[in-house]
N, C-alpha and C. Protein backbone atom coordinates (compact mmCIF):
# COMPACT_ATOMS: atom_id res chain seq x y z
N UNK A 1 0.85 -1.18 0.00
CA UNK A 1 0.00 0.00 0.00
C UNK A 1 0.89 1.24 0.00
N UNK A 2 0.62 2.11 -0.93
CA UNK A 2 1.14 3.62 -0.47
C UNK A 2 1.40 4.02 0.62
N UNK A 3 2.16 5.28 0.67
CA UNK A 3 2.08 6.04 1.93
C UNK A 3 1.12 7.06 2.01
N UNK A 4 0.59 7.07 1.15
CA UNK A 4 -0.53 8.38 1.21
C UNK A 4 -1.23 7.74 0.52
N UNK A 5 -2.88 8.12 0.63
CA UNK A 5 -4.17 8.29 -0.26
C UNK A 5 -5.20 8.51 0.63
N UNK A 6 -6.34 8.92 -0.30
CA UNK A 6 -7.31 9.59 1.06
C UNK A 6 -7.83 8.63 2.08
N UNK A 7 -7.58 7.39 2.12
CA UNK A 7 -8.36 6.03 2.87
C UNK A 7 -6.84 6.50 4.43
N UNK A 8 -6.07 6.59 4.06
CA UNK A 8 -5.05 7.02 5.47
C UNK A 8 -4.92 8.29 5.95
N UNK A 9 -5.46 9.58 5.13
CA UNK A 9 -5.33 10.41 6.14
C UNK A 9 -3.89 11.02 6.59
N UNK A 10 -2.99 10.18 5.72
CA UNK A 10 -1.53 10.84 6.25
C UNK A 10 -0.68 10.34 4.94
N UNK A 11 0.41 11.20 5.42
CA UNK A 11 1.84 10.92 4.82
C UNK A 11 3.06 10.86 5.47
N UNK A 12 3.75 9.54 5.26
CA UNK A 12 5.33 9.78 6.05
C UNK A 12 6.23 10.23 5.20
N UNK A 13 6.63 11.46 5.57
CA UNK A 13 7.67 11.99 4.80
C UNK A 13 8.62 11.84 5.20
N UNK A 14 9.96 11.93 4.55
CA UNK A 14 11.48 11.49 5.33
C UNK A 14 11.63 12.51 6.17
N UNK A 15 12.68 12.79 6.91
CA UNK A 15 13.24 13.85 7.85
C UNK A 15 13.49 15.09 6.88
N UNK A 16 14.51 14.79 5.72
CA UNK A 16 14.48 16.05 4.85
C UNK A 16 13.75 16.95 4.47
N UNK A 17 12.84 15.63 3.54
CA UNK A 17 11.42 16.82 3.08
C UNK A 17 10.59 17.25 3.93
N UNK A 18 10.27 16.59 5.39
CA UNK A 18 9.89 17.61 6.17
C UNK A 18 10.43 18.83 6.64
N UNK A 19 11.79 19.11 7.16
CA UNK A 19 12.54 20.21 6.80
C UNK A 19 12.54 21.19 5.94
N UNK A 20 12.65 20.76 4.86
CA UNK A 20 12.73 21.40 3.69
C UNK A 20 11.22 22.68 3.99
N UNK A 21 10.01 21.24 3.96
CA UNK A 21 8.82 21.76 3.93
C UNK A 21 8.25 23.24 5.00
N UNK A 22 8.94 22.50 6.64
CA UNK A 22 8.91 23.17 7.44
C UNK A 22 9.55 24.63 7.63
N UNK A 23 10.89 24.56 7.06
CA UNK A 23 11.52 26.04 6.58
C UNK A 23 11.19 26.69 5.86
N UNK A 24 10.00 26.54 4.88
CA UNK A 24 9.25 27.04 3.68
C UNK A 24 8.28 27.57 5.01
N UNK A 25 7.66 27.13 5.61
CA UNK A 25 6.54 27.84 6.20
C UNK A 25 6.97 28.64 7.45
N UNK A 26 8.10 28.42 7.94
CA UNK A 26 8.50 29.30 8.66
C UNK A 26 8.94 30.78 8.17
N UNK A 27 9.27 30.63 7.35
CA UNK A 27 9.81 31.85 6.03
C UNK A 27 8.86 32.45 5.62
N UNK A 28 7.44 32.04 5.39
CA UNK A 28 6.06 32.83 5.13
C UNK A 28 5.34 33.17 6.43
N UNK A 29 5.39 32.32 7.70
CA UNK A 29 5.41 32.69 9.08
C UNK A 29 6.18 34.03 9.00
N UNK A 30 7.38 34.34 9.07
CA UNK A 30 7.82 35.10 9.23
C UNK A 30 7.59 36.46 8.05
N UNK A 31 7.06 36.21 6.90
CA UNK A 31 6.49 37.00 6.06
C UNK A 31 4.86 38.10 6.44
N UNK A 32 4.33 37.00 6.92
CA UNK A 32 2.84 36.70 7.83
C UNK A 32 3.23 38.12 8.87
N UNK A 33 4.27 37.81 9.41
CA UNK A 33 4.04 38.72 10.74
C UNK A 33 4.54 40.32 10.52
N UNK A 34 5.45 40.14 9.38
CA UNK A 34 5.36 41.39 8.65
C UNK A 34 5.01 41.99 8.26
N UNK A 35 4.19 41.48 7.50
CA UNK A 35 2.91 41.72 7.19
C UNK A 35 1.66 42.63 8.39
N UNK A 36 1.73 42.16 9.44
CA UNK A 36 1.08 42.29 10.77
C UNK A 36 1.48 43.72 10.68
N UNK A 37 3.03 43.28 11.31
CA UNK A 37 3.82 44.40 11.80
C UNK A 37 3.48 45.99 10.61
N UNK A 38 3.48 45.54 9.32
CA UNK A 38 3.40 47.01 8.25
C UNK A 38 1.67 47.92 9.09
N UNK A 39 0.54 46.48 8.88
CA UNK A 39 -0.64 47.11 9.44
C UNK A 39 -0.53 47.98 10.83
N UNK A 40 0.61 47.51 11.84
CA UNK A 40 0.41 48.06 13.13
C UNK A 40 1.04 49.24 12.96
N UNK A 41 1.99 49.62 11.73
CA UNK A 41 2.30 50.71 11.88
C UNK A 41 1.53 51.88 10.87
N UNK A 42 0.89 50.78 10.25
CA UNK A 42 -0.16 52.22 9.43
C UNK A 42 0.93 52.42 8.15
N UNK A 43 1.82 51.45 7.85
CA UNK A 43 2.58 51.45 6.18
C UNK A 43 1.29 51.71 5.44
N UNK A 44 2.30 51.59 4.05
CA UNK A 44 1.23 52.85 2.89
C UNK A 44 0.91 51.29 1.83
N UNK A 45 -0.15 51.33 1.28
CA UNK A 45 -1.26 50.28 1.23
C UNK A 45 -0.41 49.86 0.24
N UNK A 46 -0.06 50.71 -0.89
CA UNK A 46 0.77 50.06 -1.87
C UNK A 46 1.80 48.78 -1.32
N UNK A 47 2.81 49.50 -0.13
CA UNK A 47 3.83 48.29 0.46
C UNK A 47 3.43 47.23 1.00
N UNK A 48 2.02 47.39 1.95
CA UNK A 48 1.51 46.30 2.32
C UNK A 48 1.03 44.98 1.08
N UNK A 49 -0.02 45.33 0.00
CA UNK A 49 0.19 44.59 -1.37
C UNK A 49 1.36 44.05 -2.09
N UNK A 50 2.13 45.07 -1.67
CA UNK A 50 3.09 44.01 -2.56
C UNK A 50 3.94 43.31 -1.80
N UNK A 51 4.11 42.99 -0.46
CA UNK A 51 4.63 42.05 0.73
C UNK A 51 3.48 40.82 1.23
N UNK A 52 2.21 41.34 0.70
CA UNK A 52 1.02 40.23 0.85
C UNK A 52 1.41 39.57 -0.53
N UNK A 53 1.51 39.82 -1.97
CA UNK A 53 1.52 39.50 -3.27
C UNK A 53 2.81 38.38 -3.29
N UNK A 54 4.14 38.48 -2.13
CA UNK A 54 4.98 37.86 -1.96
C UNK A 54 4.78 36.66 -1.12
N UNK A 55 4.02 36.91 -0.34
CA UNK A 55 3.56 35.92 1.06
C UNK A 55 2.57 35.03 -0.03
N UNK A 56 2.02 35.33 -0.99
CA UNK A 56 1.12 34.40 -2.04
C UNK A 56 2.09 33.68 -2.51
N UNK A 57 2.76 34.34 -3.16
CA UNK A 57 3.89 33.46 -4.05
C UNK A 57 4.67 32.80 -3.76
N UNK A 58 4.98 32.75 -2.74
CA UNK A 58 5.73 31.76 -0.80
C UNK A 58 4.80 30.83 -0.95
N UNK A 59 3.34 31.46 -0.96
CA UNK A 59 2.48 29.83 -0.43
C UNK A 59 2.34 28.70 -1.98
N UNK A 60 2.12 29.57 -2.68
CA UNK A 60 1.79 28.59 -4.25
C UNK A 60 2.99 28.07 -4.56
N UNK A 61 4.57 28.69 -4.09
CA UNK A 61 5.90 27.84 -4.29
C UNK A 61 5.19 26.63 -3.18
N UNK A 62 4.91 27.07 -2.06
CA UNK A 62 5.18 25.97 -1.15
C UNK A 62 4.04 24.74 -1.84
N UNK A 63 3.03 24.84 -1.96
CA UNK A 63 2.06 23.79 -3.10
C UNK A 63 2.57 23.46 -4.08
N UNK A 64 3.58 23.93 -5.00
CA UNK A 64 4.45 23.52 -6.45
C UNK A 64 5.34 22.35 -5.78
N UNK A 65 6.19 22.74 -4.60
CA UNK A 65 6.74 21.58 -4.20
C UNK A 65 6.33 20.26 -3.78
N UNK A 66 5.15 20.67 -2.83
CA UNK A 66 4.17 19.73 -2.49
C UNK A 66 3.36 18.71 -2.72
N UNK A 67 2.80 19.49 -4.14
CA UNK A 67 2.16 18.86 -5.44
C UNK A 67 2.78 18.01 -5.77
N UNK A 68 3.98 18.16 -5.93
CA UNK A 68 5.28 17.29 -7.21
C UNK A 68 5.72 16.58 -6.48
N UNK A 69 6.12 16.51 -4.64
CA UNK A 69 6.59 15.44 -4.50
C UNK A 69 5.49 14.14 -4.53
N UNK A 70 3.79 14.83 -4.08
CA UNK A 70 2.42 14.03 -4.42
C UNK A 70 2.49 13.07 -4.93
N UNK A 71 3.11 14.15 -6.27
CA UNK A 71 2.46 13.37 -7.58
C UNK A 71 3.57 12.16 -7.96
N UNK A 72 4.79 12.69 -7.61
CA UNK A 72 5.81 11.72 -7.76
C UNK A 72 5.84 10.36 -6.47
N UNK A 73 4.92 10.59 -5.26
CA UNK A 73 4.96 9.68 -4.48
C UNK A 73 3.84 8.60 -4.65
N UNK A 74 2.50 8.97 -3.82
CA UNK A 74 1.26 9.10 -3.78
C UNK A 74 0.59 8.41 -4.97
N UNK A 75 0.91 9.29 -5.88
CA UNK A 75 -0.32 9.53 -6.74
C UNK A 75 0.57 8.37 -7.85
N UNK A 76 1.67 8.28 -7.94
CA UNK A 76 2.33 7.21 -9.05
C UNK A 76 2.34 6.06 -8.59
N UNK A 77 2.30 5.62 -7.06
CA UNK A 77 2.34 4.09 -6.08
C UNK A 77 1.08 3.60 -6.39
N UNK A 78 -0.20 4.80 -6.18
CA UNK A 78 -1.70 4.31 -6.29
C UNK A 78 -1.51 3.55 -7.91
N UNK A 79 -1.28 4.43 -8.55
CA UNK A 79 -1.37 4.36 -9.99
C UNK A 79 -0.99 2.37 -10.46
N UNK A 80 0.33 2.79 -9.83
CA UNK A 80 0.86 1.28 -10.03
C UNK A 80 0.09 0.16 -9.68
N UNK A 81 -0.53 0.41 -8.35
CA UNK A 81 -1.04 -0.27 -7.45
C UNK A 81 -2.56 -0.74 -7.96
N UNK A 82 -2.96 0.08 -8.88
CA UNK A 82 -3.88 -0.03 -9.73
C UNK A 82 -5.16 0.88 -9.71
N UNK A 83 -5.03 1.87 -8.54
CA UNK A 83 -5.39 2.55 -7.68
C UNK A 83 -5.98 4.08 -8.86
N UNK A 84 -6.51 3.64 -9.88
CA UNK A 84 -6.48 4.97 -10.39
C UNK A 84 -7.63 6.01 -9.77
N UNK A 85 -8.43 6.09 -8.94
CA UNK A 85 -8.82 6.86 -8.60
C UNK A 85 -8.17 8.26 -7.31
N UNK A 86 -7.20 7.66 -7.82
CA UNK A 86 -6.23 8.94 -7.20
C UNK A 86 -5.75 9.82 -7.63
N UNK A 87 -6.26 9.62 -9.21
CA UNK A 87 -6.31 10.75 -10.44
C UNK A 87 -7.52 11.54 -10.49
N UNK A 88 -8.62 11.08 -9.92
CA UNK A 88 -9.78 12.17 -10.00
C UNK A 88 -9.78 12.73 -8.54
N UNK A 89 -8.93 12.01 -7.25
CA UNK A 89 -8.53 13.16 -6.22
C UNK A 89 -7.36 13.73 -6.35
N UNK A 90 -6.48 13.42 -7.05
CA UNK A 90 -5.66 14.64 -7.64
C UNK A 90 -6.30 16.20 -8.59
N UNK A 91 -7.17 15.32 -9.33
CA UNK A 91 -7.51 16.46 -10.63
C UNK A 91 -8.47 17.76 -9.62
N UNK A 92 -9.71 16.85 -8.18
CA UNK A 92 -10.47 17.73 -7.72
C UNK A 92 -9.30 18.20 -6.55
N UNK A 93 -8.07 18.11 -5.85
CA UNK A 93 -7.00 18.74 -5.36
C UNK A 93 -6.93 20.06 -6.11
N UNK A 94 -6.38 19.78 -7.24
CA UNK A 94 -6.09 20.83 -8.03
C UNK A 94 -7.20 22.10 -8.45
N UNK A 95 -8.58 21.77 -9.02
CA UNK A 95 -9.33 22.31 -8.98
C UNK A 95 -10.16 23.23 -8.17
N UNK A 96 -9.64 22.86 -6.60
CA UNK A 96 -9.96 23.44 -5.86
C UNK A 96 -8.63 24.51 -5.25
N UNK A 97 -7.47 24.39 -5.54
CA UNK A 97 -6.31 24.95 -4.85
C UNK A 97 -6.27 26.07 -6.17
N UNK A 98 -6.86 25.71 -7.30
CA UNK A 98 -6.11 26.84 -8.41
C UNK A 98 -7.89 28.01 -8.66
N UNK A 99 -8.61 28.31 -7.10
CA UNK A 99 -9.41 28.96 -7.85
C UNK A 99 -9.07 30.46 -7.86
């Protein structure tokens, strides 16, 4: 059986790619609060947009990675496994993350 599909509810990721993953969101954490910080000081709306427009593009990198290791884990084991309906919860994944 896979390590992921929707019947488990989880994924074991190695130590790396959790790292990896986890320093990605600490880095938009820390974008996040900057963000905070511009509002508490009353910054000028333009700077705030374009430090929110960055904190987007932090999160959709962090889903590009996410996606791909998915699709390269997950979603190719089911496949093998014979498991193709892990292509129409991939396709409604996607459909719902790209609205």
């Amino acid at each position: 059986m896979s390590d992921c599909c929707r019947c488990h509810d989880s994924k074991e990721r190695s130590e790396s790619e959790k790292k990896r993953l986890m320093n990605r969101l600490s880095r938009i954490e820390g974008q996040i609060r900057g963000i905070k910080g511009m509002v508490e000081k009353d910054a000028y709306c333009p700077d705030i947009m374009i430090q929110t427009a960055a904190a987007a593009a932090a999160l959709n990198s962090f889903n590009k990675e996410l996606i791909g290791t998915h699709i390269r884990t997950c979603v190719a084991n089911d496949i093998r496994e014979g498991n193709d309906d892990v292509i129409d919860e991939l396709l409604d994944t996607l459909q719902r993350i790209m609205k």
